[in-house]
N, C-alpha and C. Protein backbone atom coordinates (compact mmCIF):
# COMPACT_ATOMS: atom_id res chain seq x y z
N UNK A 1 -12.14 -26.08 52.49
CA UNK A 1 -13.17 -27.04 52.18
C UNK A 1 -13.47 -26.99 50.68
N UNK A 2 -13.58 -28.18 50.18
CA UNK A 2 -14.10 -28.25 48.70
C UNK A 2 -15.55 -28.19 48.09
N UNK A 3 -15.64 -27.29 47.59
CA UNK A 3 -17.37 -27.05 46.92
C UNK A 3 -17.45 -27.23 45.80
N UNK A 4 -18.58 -28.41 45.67
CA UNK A 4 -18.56 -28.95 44.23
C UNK A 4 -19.77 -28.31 43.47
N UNK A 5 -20.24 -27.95 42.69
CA UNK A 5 -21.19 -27.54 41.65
C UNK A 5 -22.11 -28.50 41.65
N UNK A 6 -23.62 -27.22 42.01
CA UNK A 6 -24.67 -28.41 42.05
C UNK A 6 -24.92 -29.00 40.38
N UNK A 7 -24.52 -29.18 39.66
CA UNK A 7 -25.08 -29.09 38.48
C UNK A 7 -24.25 -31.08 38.07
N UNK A 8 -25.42 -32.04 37.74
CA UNK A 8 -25.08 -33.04 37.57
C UNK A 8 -23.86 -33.00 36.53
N UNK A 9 -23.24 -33.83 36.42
CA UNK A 9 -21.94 -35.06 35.90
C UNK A 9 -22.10 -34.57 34.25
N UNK A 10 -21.56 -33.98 33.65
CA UNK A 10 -22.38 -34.39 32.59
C UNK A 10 -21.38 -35.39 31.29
N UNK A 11 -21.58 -36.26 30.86
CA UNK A 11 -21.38 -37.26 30.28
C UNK A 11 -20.66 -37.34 28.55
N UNK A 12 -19.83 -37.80 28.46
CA UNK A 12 -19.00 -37.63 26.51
C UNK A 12 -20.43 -38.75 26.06
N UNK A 13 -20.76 -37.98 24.86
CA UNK A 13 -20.92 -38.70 23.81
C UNK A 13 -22.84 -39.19 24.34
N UNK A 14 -23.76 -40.50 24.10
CA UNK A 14 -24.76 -40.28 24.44
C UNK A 14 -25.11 -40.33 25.64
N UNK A 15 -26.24 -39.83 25.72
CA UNK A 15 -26.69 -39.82 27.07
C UNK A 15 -27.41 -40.32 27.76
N UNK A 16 -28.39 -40.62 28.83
CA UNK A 16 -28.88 -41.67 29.31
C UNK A 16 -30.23 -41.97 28.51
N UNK A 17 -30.82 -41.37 27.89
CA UNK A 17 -31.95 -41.60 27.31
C UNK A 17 -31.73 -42.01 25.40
N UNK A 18 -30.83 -41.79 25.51
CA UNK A 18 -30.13 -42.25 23.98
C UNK A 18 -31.12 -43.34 22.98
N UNK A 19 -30.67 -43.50 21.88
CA UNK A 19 -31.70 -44.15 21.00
C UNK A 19 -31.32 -45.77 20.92
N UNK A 20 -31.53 -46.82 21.79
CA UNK A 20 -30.78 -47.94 21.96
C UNK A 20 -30.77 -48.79 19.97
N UNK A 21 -31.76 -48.50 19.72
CA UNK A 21 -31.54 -49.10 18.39
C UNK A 21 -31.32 -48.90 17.65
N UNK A 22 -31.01 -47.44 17.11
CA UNK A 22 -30.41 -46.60 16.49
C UNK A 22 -28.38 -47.13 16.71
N UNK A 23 -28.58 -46.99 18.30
CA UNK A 23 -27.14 -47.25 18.39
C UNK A 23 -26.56 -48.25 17.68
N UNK A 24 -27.58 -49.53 17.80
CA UNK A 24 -27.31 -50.75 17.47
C UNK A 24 -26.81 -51.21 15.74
N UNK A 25 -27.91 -50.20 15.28
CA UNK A 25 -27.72 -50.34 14.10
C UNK A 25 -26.54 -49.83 13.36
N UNK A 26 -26.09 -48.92 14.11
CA UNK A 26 -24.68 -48.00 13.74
C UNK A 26 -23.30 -49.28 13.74
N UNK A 27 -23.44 -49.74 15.40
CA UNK A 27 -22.47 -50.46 15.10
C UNK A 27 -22.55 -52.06 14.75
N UNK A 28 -23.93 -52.39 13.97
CA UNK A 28 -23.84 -53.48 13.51
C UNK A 28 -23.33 -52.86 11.86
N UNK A 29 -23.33 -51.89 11.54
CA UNK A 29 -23.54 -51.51 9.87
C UNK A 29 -21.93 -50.83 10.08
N UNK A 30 -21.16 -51.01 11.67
CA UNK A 30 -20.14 -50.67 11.07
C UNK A 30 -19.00 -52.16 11.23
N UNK A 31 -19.77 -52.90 11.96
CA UNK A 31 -19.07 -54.29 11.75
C UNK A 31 -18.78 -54.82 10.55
N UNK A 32 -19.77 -54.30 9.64
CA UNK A 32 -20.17 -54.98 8.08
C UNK A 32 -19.17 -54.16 7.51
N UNK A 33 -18.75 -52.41 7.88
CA UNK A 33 -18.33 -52.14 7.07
C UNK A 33 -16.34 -51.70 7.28
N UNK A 34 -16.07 -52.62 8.71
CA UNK A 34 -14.89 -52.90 8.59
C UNK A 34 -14.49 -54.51 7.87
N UNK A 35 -15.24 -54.73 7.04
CA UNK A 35 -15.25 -55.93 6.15
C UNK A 35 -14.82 -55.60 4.97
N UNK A 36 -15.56 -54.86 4.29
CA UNK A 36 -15.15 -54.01 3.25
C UNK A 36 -16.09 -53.13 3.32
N UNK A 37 -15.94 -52.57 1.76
CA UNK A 37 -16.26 -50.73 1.60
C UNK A 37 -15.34 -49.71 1.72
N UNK A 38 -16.01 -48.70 1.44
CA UNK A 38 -14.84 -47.37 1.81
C UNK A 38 -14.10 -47.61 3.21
N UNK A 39 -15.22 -48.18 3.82
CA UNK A 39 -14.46 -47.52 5.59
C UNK A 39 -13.33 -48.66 6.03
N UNK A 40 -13.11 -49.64 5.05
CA UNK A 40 -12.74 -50.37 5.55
C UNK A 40 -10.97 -50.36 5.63
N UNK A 41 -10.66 -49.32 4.54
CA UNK A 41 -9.03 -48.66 4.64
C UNK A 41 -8.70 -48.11 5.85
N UNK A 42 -9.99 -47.39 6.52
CA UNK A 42 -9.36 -46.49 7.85
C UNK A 42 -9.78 -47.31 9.17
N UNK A 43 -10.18 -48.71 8.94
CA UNK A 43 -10.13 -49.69 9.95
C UNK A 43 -8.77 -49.98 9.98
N UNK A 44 -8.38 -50.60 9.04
CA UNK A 44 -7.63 -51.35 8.95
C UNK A 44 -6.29 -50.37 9.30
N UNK A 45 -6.23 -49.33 8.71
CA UNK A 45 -5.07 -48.31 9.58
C UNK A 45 -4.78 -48.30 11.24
N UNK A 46 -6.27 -48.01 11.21
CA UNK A 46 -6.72 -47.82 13.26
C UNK A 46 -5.69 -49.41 13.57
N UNK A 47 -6.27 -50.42 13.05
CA UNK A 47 -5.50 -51.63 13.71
C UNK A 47 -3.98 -51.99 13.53
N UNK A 48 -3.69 -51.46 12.39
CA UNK A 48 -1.91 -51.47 12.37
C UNK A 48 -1.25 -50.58 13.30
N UNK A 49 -1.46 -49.61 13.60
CA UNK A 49 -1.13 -48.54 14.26
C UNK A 49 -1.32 -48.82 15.63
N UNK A 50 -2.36 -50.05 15.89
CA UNK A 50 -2.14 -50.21 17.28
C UNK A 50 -3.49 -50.16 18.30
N UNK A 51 -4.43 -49.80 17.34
CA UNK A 51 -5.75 -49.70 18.22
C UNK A 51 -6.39 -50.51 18.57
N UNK A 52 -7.25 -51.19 19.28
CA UNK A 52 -7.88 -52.06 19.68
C UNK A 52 -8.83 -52.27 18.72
N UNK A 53 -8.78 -53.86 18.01
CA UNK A 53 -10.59 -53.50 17.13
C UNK A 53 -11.81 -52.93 17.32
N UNK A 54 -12.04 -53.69 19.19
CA UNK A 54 -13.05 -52.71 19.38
C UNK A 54 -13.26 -51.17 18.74
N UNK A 55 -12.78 -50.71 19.79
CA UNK A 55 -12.19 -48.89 19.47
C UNK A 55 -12.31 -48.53 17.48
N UNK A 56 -11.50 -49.58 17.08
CA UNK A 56 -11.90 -49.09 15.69
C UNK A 56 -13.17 -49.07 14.89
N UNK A 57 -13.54 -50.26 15.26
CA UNK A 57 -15.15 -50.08 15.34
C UNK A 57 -16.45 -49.55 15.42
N UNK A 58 -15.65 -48.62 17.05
CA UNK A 58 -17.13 -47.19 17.63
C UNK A 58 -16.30 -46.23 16.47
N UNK A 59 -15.05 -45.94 16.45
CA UNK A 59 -14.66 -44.68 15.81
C UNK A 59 -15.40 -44.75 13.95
N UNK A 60 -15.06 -46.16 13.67
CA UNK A 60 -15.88 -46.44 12.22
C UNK A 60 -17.41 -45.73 12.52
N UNK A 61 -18.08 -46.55 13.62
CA UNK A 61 -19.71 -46.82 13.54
C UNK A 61 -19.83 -44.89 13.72
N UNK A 62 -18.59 -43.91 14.35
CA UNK A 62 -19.26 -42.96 14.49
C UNK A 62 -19.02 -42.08 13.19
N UNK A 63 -18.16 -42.46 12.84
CA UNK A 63 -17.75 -42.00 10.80
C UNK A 63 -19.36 -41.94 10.52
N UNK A 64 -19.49 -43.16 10.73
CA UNK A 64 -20.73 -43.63 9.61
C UNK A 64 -22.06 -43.02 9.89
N UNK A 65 -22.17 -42.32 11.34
CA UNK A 65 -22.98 -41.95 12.09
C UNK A 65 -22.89 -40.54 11.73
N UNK A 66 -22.04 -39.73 11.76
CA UNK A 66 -21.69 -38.23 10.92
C UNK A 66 -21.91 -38.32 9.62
N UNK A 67 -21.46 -39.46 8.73
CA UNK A 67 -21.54 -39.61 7.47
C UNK A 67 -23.38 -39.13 7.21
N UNK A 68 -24.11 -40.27 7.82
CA UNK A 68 -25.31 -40.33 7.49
C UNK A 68 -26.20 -38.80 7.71
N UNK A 69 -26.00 -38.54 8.79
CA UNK A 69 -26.37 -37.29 9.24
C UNK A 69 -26.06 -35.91 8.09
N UNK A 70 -24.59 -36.01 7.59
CA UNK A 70 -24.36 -35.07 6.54
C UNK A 70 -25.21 -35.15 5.53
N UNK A 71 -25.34 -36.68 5.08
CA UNK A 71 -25.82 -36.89 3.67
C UNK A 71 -27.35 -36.55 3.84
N UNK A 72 -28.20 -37.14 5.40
CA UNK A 72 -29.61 -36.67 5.47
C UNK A 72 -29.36 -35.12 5.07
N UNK A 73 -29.19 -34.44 5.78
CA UNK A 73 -29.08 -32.75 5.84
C UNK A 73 -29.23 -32.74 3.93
N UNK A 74 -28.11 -32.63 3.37
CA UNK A 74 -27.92 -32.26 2.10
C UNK A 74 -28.37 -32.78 1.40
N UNK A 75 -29.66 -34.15 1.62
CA UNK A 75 -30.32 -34.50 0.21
C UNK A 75 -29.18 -35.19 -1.03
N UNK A 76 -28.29 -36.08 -0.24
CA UNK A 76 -27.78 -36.26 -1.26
C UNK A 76 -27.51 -38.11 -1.07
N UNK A 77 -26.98 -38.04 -2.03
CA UNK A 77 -26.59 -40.03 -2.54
C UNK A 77 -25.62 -39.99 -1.87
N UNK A 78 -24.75 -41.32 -1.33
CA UNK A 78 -23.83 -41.56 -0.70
C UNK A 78 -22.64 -42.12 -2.20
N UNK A 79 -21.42 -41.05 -2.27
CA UNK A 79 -20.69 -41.52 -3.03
C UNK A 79 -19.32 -41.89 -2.22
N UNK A 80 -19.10 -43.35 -2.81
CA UNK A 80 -18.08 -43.98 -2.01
C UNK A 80 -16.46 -43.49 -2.47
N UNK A 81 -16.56 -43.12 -3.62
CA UNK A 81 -15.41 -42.04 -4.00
C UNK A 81 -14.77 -41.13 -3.35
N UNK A 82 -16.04 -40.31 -2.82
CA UNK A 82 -15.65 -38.90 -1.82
C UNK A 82 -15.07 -39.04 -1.06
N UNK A 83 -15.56 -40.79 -0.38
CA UNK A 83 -14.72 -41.30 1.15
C UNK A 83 -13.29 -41.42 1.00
N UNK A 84 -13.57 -42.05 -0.28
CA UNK A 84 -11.89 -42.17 -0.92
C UNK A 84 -10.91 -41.18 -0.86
N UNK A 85 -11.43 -40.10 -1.39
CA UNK A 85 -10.38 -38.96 -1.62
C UNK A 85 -10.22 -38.34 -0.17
N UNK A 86 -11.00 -38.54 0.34
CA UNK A 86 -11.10 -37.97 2.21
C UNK A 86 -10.33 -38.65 2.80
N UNK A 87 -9.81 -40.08 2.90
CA UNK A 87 -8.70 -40.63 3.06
C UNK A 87 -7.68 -40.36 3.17
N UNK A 88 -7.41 -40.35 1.73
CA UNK A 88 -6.32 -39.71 0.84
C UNK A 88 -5.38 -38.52 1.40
């Protein structure tokens, strides 16, 4: 007989109580920024290579979502250079 673990499902990435407008804003600011900007070289890779725009999109909006988070932490300016050489 199979015994499953009482312990709920637990879920990739957010979770049910998540920040709905927060989310929103991520991937409206990453729609803008597979347009141009830094991020817009490693869109445009994701889609030659074969990825779905969607998909390139959340993976951008979550760049941008780590990005921001680093730069809160460290008190610092966002330099679009750095993205560059991180590319690279």
């Amino acid at each position: 007989m199979l015994r499953r673990s009482q312990r709920p499902v637990s879920t990739r990435g957010l979770n049910r109580n998540h920040n709905h407008l927060l989310k929103r804003v991520f991937k409206n600011a990453a729609t803008s920024a597979c347009h141009s900007g830094p991020f817009k070289a490693g869109y445009d890779q994701r889609v030659a290579r074969g990825m779905a725009p969607s998909l390139a999109r959340l993976t951008i909006a979550r760049q941008l979502a780590a990005t921001t988070l680093a730069i809160w932490k460290r008190g610092e300016q966002f330099d679009p250079e750095r993205k560059k050489q991180q590319a690279a």
